[in-house]
Protein backbone atom coordinates (compact mmCIF):
# COMPACT_ATOMS: atom_id res chain seq x y z
CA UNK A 1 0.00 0.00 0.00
CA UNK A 2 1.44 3.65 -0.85
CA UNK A 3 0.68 5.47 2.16
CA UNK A 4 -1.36 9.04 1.09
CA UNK A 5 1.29 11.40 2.91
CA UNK A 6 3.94 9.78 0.25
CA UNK A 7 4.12 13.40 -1.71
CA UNK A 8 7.26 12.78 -4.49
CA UNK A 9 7.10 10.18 -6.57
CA UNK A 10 10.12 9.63 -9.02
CA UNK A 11 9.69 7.35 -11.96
CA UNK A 12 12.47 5.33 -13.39
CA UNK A 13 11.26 4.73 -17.25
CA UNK A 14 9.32 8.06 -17.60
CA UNK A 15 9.11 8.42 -21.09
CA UNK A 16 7.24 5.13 -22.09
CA UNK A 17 3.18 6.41 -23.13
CA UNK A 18 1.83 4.91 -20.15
CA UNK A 19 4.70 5.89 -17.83
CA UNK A 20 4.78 9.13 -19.14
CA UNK A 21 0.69 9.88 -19.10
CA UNK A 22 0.38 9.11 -15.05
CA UNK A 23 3.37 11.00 -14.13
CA UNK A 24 1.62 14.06 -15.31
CA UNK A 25 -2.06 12.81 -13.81
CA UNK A 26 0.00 12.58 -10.52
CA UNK A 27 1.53 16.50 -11.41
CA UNK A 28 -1.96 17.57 -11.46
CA UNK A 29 -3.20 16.29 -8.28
CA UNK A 30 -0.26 18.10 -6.52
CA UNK A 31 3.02 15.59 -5.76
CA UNK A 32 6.24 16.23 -6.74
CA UNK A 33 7.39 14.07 -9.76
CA UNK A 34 10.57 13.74 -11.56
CA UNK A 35 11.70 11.06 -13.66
CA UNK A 36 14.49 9.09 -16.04
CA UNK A 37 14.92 7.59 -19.02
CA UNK A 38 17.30 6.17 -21.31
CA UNK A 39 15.61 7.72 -24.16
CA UNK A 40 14.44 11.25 -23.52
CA UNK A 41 13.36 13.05 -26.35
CA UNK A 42 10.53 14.69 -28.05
CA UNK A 43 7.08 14.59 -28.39
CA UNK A 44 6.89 12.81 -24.25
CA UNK A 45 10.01 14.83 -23.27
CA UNK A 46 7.99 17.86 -23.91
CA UNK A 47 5.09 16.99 -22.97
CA UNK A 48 6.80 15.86 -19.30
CA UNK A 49 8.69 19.37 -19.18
CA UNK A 50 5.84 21.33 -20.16
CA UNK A 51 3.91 20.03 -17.21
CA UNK A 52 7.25 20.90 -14.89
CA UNK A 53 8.52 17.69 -14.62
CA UNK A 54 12.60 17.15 -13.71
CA UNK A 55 13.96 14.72 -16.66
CA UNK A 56 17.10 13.31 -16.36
CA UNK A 57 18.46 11.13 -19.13
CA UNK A 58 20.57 7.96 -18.78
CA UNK A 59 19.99 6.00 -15.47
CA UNK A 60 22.32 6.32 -12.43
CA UNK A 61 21.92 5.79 -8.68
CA UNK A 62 22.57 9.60 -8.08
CA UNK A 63 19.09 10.68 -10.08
CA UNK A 64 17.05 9.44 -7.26
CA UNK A 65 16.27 12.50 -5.58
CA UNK A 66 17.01 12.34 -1.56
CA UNK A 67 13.88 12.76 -0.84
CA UNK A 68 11.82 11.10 -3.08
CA UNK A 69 9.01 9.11 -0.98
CA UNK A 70 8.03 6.37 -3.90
CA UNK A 71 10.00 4.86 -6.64
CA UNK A 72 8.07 4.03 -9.64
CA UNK A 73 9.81 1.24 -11.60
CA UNK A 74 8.22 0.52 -15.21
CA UNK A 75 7.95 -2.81 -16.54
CA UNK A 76 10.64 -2.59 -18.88
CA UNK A 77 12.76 -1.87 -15.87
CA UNK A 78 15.22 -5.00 -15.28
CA UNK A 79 17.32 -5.87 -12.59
CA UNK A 80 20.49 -4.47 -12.96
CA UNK A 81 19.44 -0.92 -14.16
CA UNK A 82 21.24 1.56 -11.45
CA UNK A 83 18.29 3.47 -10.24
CA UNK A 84 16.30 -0.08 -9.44
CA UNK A 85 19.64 -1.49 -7.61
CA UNK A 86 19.79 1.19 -5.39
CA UNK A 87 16.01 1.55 -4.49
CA UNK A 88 16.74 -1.93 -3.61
CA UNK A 89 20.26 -0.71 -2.03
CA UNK A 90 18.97 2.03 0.00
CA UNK A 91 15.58 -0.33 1.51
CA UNK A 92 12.89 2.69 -0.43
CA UNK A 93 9.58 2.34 -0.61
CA UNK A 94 9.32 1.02 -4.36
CA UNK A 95 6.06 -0.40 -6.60
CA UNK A 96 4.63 -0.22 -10.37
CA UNK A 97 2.89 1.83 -12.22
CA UNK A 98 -0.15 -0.72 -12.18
CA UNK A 99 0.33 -0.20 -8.21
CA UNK A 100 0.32 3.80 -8.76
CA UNK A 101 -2.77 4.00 -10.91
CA UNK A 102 -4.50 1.77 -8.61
CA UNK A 103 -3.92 4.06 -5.42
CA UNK A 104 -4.08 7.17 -6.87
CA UNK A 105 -6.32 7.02 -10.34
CA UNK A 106 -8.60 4.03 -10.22
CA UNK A 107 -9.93 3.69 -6.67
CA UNK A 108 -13.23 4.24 -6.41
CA UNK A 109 -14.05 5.08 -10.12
CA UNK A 110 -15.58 2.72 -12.48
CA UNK A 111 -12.93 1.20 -14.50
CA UNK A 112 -13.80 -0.31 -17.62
CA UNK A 113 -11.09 -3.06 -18.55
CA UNK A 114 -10.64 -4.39 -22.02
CA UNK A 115 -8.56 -7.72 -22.42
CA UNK A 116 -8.04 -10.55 -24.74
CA UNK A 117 -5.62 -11.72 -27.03
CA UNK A 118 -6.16 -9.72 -30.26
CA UNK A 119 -8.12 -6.60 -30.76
CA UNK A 120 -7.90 -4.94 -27.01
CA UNK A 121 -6.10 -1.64 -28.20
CA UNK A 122 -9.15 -1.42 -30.81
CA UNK A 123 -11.71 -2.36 -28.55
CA UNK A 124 -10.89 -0.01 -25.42
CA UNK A 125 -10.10 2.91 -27.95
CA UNK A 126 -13.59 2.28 -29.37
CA UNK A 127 -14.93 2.34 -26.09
CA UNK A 128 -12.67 5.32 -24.54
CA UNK A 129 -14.08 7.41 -27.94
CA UNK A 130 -18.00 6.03 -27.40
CA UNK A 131 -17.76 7.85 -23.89
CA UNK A 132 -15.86 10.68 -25.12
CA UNK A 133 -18.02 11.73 -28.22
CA UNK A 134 -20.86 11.19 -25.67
CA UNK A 135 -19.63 13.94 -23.39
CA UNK A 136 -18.42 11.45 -20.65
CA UNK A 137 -14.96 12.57 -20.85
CA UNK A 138 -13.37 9.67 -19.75
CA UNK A 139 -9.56 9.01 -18.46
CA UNK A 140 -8.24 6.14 -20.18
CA UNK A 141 -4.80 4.18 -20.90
CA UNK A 142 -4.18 2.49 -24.36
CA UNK A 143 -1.27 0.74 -25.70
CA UNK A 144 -1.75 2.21 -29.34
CA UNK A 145 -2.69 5.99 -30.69
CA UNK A 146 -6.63 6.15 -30.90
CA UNK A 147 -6.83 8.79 -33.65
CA UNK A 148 -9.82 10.07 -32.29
CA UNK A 149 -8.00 10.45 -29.03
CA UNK A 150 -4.70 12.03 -29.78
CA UNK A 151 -2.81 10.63 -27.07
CA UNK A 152 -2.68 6.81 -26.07
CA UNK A 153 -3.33 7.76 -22.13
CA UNK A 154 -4.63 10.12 -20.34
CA UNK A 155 -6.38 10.68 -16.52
CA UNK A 156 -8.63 13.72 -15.26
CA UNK A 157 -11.76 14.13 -13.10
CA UNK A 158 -14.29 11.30 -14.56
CA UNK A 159 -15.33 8.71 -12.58
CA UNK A 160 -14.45 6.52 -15.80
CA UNK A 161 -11.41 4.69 -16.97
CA UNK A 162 -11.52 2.77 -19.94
CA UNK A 163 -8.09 0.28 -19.41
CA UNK A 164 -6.51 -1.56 -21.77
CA UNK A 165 -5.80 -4.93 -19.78
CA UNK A 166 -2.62 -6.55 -20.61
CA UNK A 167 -1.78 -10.37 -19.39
CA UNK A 168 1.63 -9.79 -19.33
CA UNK A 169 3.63 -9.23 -16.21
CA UNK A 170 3.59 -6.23 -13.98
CA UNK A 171 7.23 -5.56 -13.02
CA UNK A 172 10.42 -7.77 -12.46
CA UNK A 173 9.18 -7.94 -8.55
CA UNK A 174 5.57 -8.38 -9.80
CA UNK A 175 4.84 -11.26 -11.97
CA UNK A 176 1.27 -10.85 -11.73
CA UNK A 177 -0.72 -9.50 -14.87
CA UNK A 178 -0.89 -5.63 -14.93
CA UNK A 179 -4.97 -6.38 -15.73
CA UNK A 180 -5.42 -7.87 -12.03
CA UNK A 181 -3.87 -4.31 -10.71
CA UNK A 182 -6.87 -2.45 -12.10
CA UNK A 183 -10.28 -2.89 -10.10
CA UNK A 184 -12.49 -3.34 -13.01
CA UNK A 185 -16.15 -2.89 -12.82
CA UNK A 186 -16.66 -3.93 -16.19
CA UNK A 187 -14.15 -6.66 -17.37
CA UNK A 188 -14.00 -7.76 -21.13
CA UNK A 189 -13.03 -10.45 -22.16
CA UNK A 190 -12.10 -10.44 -26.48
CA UNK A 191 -10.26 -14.03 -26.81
CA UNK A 192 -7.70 -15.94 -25.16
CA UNK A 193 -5.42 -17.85 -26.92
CA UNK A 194 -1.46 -18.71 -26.42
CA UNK A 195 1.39 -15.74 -26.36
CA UNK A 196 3.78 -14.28 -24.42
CA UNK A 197 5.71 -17.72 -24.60
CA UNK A 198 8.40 -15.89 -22.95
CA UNK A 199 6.20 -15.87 -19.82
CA UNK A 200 3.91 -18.49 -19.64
CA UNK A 201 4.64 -22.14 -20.16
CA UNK A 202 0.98 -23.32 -21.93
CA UNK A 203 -2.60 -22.27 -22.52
CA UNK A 204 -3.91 -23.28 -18.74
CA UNK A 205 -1.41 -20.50 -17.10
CA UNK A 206 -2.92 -17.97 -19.43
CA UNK A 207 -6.59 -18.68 -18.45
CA UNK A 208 -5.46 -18.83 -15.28
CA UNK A 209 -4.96 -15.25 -14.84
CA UNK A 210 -7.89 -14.54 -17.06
CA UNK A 211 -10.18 -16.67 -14.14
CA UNK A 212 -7.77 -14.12 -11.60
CA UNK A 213 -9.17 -11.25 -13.43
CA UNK A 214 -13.11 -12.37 -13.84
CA UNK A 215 -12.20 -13.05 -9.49
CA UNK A 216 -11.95 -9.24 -9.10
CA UNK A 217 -14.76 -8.08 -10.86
CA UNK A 218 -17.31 -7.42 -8.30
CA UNK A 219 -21.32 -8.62 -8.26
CA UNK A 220 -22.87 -5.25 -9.15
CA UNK A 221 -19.81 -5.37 -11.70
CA UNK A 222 -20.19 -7.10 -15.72
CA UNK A 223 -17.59 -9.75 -17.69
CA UNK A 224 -18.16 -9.21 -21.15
CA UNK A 225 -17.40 -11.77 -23.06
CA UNK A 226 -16.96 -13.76 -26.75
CA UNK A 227 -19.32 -16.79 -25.80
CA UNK A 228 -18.34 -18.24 -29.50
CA UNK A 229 -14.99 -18.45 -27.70
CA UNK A 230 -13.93 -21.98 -25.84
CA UNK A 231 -11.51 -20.65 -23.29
CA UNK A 232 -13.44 -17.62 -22.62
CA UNK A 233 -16.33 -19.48 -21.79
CA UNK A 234 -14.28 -22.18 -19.83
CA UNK A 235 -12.75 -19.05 -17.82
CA UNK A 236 -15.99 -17.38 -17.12
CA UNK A 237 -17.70 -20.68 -15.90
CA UNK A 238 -18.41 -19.79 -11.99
CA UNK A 239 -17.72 -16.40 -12.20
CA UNK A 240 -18.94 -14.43 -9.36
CA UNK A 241 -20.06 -11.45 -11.08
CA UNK A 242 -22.67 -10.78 -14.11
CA UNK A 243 -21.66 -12.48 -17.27
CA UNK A 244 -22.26 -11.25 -20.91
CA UNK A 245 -21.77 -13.59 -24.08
CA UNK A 246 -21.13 -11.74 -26.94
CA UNK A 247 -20.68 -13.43 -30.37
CA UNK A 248 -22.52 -15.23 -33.46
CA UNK A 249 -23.53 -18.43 -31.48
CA UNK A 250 -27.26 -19.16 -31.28
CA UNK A 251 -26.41 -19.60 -27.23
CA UNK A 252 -24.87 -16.28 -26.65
CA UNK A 253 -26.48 -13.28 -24.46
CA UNK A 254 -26.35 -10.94 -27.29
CA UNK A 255 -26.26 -11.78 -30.83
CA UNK A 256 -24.12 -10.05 -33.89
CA UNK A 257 -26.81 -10.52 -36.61
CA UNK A 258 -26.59 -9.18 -39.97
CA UNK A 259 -23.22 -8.59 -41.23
CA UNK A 260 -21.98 -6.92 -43.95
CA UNK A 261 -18.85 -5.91 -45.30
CA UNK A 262 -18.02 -3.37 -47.72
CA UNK A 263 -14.48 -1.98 -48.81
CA UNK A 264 -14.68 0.97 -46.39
CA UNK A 265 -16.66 -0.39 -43.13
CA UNK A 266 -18.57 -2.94 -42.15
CA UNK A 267 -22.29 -3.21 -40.35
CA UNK A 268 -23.87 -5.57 -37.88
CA UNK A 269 -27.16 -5.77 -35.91
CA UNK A 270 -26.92 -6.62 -31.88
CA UNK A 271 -30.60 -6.79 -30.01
CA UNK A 272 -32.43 -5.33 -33.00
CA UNK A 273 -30.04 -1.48 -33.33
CA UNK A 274 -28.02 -1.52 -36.47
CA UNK A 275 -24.65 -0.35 -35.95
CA UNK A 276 -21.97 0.66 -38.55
CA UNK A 277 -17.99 1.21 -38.14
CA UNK A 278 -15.70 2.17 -41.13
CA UNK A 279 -13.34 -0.58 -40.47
CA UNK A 280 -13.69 -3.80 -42.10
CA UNK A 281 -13.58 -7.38 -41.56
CA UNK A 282 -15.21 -10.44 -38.70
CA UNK A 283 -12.56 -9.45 -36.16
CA UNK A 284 -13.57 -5.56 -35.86
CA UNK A 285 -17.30 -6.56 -35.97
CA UNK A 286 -17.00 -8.63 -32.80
CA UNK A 287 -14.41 -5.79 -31.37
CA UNK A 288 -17.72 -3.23 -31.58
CA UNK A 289 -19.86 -5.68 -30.50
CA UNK A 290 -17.90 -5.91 -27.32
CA UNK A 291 -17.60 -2.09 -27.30
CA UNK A 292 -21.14 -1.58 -27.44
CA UNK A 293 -22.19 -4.04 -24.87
CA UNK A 294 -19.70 -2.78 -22.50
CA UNK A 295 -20.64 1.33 -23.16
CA UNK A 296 -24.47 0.36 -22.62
CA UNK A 297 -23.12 -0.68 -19.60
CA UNK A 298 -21.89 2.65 -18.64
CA UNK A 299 -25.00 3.93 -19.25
CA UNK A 300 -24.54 5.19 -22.80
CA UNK A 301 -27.92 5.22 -24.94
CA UNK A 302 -28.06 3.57 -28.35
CA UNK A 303 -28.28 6.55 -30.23
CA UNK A 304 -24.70 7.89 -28.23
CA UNK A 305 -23.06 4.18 -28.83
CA UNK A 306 -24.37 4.59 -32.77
CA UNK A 307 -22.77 8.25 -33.15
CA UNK A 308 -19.73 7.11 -31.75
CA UNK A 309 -18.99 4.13 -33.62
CA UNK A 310 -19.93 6.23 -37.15
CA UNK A 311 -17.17 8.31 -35.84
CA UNK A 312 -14.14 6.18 -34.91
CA UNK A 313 -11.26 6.63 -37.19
CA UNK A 314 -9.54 3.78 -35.70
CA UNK A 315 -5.75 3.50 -34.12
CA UNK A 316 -2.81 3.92 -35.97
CA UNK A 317 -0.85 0.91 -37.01
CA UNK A 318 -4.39 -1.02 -37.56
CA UNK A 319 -4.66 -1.19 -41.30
CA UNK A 320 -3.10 2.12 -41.93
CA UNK A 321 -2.42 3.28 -45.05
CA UNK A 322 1.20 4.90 -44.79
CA UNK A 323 1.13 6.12 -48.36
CA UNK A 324 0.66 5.32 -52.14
CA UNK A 325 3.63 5.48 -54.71
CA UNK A 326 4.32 4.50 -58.32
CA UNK A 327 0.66 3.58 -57.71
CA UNK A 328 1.28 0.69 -54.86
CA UNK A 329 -0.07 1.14 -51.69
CA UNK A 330 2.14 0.26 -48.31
CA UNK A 331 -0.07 -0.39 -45.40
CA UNK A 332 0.78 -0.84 -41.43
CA UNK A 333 -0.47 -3.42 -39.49
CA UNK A 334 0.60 -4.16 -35.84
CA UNK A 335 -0.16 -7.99 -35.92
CA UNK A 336 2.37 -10.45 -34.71
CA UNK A 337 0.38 -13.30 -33.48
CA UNK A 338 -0.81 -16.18 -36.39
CA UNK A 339 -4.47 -15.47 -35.36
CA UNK A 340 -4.23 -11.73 -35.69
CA UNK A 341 -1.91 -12.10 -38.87
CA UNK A 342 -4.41 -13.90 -40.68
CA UNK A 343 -7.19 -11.45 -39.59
CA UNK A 344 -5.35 -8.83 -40.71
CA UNK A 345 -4.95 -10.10 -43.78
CA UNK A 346 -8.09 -10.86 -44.58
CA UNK A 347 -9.51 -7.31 -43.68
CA UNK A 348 -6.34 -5.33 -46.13
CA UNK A 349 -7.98 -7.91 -48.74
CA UNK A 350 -11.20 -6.90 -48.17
CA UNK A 351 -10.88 -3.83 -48.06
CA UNK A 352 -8.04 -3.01 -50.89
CA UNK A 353 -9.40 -6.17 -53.29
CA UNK A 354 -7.78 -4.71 -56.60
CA UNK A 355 -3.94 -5.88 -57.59
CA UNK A 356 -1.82 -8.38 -55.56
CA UNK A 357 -1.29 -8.65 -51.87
CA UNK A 358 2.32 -8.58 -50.97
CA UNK A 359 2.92 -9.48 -47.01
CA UNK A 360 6.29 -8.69 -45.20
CA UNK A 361 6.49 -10.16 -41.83
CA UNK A 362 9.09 -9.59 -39.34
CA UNK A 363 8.97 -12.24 -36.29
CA UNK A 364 9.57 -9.70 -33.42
CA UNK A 365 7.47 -10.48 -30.59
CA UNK A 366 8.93 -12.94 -28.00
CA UNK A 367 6.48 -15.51 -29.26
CA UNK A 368 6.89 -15.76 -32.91
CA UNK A 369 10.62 -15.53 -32.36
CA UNK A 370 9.85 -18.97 -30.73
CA UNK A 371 9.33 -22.31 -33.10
CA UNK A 372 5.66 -22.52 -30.65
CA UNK A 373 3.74 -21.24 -34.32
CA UNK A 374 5.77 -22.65 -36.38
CA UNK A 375 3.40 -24.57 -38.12
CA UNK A 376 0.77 -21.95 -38.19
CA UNK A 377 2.37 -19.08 -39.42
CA UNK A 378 3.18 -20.59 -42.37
CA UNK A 379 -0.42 -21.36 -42.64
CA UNK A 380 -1.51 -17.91 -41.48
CA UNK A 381 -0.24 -16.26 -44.94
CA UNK A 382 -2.60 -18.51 -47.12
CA UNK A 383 -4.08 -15.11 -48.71
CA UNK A 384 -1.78 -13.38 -49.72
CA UNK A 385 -0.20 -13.31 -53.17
CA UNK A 386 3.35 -13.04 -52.07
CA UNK A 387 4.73 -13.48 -48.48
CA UNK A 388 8.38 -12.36 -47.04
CA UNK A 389 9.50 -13.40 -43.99
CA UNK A 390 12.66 -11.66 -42.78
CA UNK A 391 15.05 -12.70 -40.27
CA UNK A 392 14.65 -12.82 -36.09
CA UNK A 393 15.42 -9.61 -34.73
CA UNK A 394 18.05 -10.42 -32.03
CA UNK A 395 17.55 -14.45 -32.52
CA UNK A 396 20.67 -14.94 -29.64
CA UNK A 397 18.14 -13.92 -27.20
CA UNK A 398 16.07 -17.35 -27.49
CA UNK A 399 17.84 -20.53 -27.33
CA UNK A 400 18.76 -22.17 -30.82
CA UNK A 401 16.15 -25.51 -29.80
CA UNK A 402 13.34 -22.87 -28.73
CA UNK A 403 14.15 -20.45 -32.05
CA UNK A 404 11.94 -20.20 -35.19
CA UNK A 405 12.91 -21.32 -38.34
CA UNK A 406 12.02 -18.48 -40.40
CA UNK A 407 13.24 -20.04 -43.57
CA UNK A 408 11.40 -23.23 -42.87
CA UNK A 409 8.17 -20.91 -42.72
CA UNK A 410 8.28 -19.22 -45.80
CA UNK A 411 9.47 -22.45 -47.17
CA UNK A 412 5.90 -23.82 -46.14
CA UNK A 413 3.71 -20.59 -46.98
CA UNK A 414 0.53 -22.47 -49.35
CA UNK A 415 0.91 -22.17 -52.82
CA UNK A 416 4.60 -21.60 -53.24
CA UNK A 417 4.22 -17.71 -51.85
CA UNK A 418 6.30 -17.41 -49.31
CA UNK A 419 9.98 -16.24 -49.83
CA UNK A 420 12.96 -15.72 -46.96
CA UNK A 421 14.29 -12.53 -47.15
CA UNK A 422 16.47 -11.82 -44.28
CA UNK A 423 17.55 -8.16 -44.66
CA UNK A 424 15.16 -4.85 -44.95
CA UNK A 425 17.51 -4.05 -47.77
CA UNK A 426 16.66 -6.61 -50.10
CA UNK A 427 12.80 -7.13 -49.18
CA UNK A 428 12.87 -3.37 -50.23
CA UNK A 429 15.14 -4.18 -53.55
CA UNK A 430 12.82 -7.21 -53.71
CA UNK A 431 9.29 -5.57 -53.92
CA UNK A 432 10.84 -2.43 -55.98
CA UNK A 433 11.67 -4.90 -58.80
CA UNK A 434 8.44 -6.61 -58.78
CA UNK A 435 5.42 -4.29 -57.51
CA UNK A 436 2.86 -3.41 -60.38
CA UNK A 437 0.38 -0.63 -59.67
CA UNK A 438 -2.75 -1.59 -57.98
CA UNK A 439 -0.57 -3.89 -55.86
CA UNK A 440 -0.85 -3.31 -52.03
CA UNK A 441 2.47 -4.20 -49.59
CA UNK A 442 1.16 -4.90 -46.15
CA UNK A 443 4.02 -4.45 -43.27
CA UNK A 444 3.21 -6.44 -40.26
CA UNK A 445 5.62 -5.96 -37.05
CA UNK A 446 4.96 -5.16 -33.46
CA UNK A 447 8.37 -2.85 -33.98
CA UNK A 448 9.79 -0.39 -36.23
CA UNK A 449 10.80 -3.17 -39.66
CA UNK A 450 13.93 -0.89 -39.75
CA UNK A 451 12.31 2.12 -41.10
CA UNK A 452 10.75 -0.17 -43.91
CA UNK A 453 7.17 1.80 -44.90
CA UNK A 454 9.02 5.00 -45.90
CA UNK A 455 12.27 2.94 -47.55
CA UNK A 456 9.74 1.27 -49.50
CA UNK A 457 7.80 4.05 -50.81
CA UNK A 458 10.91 6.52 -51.45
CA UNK A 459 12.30 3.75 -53.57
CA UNK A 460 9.05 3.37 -55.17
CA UNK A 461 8.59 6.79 -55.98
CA UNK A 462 11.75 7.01 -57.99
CA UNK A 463 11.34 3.80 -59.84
């Protein structure tokens, strides 16, 4: 517990979104903050500044002020880093930012908590804009940019929080999930399937913590969740609270009815309201649904939920077109896992269906740098017209028997597509040579690709 006379709080990790967002939340309720980083630049170092906030860059022992109260250590904080040895050193009262926002954010408000698998940034932006548009003005925490929103987190006077709830870890001395941290009212639920093999060993220790978080919502509280989902039924089975099914099953709660897809949105019916969204495919459909279910929960009408959804522009690195040149379009895509990947695929398809799909894959995440999906990856690029897988980012950091054959996947792509391109260079040389206009390049990565969306359409512009 962080004791309420505790009055400066320095954070080690300040500039990360989420870091960076409650540091100022805490400014504006009146404590002292300063913070480091190894990475301090603009916009979140002037953001921080602008709010009077102390930044000092690189981490050392001596950047703890002497008499800072509470050390905030952020979750990509590892043993070893100077300032976290000598909080440890020097016995100070220490926690996470999960521990912070709890305290000093969430207690007491109604915090909405999305979760799952795939499509949580989409679904809590959706949500965080369907109470904003309505007036609500809602705090809220995403780990994407909501282009409605601006800013992936922010905190002010509402009594409602709209949390995207990660499954990962809290903080090297905090291996619980950061969702359990949280005190949801409303908890949904999207999917649960296996990831973060770093972390977990199989699917039971993943709906493990799910059944930890459905513990915590309280009986006057709501789970939402996909009832045409196995695990998340299996995990909501003797929940204490209020349960929701949402999905296309004759035995869920509520019903998606109705679909349609067009190249620039889709539509769906839930308890007789039509609803549309300008984002295509099955995957953002059910990512409304859940949206909707959870906002008439807040106590939005149908008419607010309606105008909101009309109105989401979506989150950057969704489906985003980063440009068009020598007539080929290059679009972003944030999906890493072989369920999202194949989602993702089909929604560019559907909604660019002209010309042929070229997919470039880099296997980032800690789980696809593992041989876990293997199997399905290859699978999970069935679509497209050409597939390039490049090499493992860092493969030294997972063991050589644990390691994904990257070769071996493209090697197995359906069809012949799949080619093994290990460099950025030559994907780029690659895709140059062979691009026609009217072809679309998706880039899927949860990281940068090496800078490959604007290498690709420089190069194409000159062609």
């Amino acid at each position: 517990m962080i004791q309420g006379s505790k009055q400066h709080f320095h954070f080690v990790g300040v500039c990360g979104t989420a870091m960076g967002s409650v540091a100022v939340a805490m400014k504006r309720q009146g404590f002292t903050v300063t913070g480091s980083d190894a990475n301090v630049y603009p916009p979140m170092s002037d953001f921080l500044r602008g709010e009077g906030i102390t930044l000092t860059e690189g981490y050392r022992a001596g950047n703890i002020p002497e008499g800072a109260d509470v050390i905030v250590i952020g979750n990509a904080i590892s043993r070893g880093n100077e300032e976290a040895e000598a909080a440890l050193e020097r016995r100070l009262l220490y926690c996470s930012l999960p521990e912070v926002m709890k305290e000093h954010l969430l207690r007491g408000k109604r915090n909405f908590v999305v979760s799952g698998t795939h499509g949580k940034t989409t679904t809590s932006s959706m949500l965080a804009w369907l109470f904003e548009s309505a007036g609500r003005k809602p705090g809220w925490m995403i780990g994407g940019l909501p282009r409605n929103l601006g800013r992936g987190a922010q905190f002010g006077d509402s009594d409602i929080n709209v949390l995207e709830g990660d499954e990962y870890d809290t903080a090297f001395f905090d291996k619980r999930s950061k969702f359990l941290h949280y005190l949801p009212e409303v908890a949904v639920v999207n999917n649960i399937e296996f990831d973060h093999a770093d972390i977990y060993q199989n699917i039971d220790e993943i709906k493990l913590s799910f059944r930890r978080l459905l513990l915590v919502v309280p009986r006057n509280g709501l789970a939402v969740i996909n009832g045409d989902d196995p695990n998340c039924r299996d995990v909501a089975a003797g929940a204490f609270c209020p349960v929701q099914r949402v999905g296309m099953g004759e035995d869920c709660d509520v019903r998606i009815c109705d679909v349609s897809y067009e190249p620039t949105g889709s539509a769906f019916t839930l308890d007789g309201e039509r609803y549309e969204i300008r984002m295509p495919g099955e995957f953002n459909v059910r990512n409304a649904a859940m949206a909707v279910v959870a906002a008439r929960a807040g106590g939005l009408s149908t008419g607010e939920i309606r105008a909101g959804l009309a109105s989401f522009e979506g989150v950057a690195r969704r489906q985003e077109v980063r440009g068009v040149a020598g007539g080929v379009r290059v679009v972003d895509d944030f999906a890493h896992h072989p369920t999202a990947i194949r989602q993702a695929i089909q929604a560019i398809r559907q909604q660019h269906p002209e010309g042929r799909l070229w997919v470039l894959f880099e296997p980032r995440s800690n789980t696809t740098k593992r041989k876990v999906f293997q199997n399905e990856l290859a699978e999970c690029f069935a679509e497209a017209d050409v597939a390039i897988i490049a090499a493992l980012p860092d493969p030294e950091k997972v063991p050589l028997a644990d390691r994904l054959d990257p070769v071996a996947v493209a090697a197995s792509v359906p069809g012949g597509h799949g080619r093994y391109i290990p460099e950025v260079a030559g994907i780029v040389d690659a895709v140059v040579a062979e691009a026609q206009a009217g072809d679309t390049v998706a880039v899927l990565s949860n990281g940068g690709f090496g800078g490959i969306h604007k290498l690709l359409l420089d190069r194409l512009a000159s062609r």
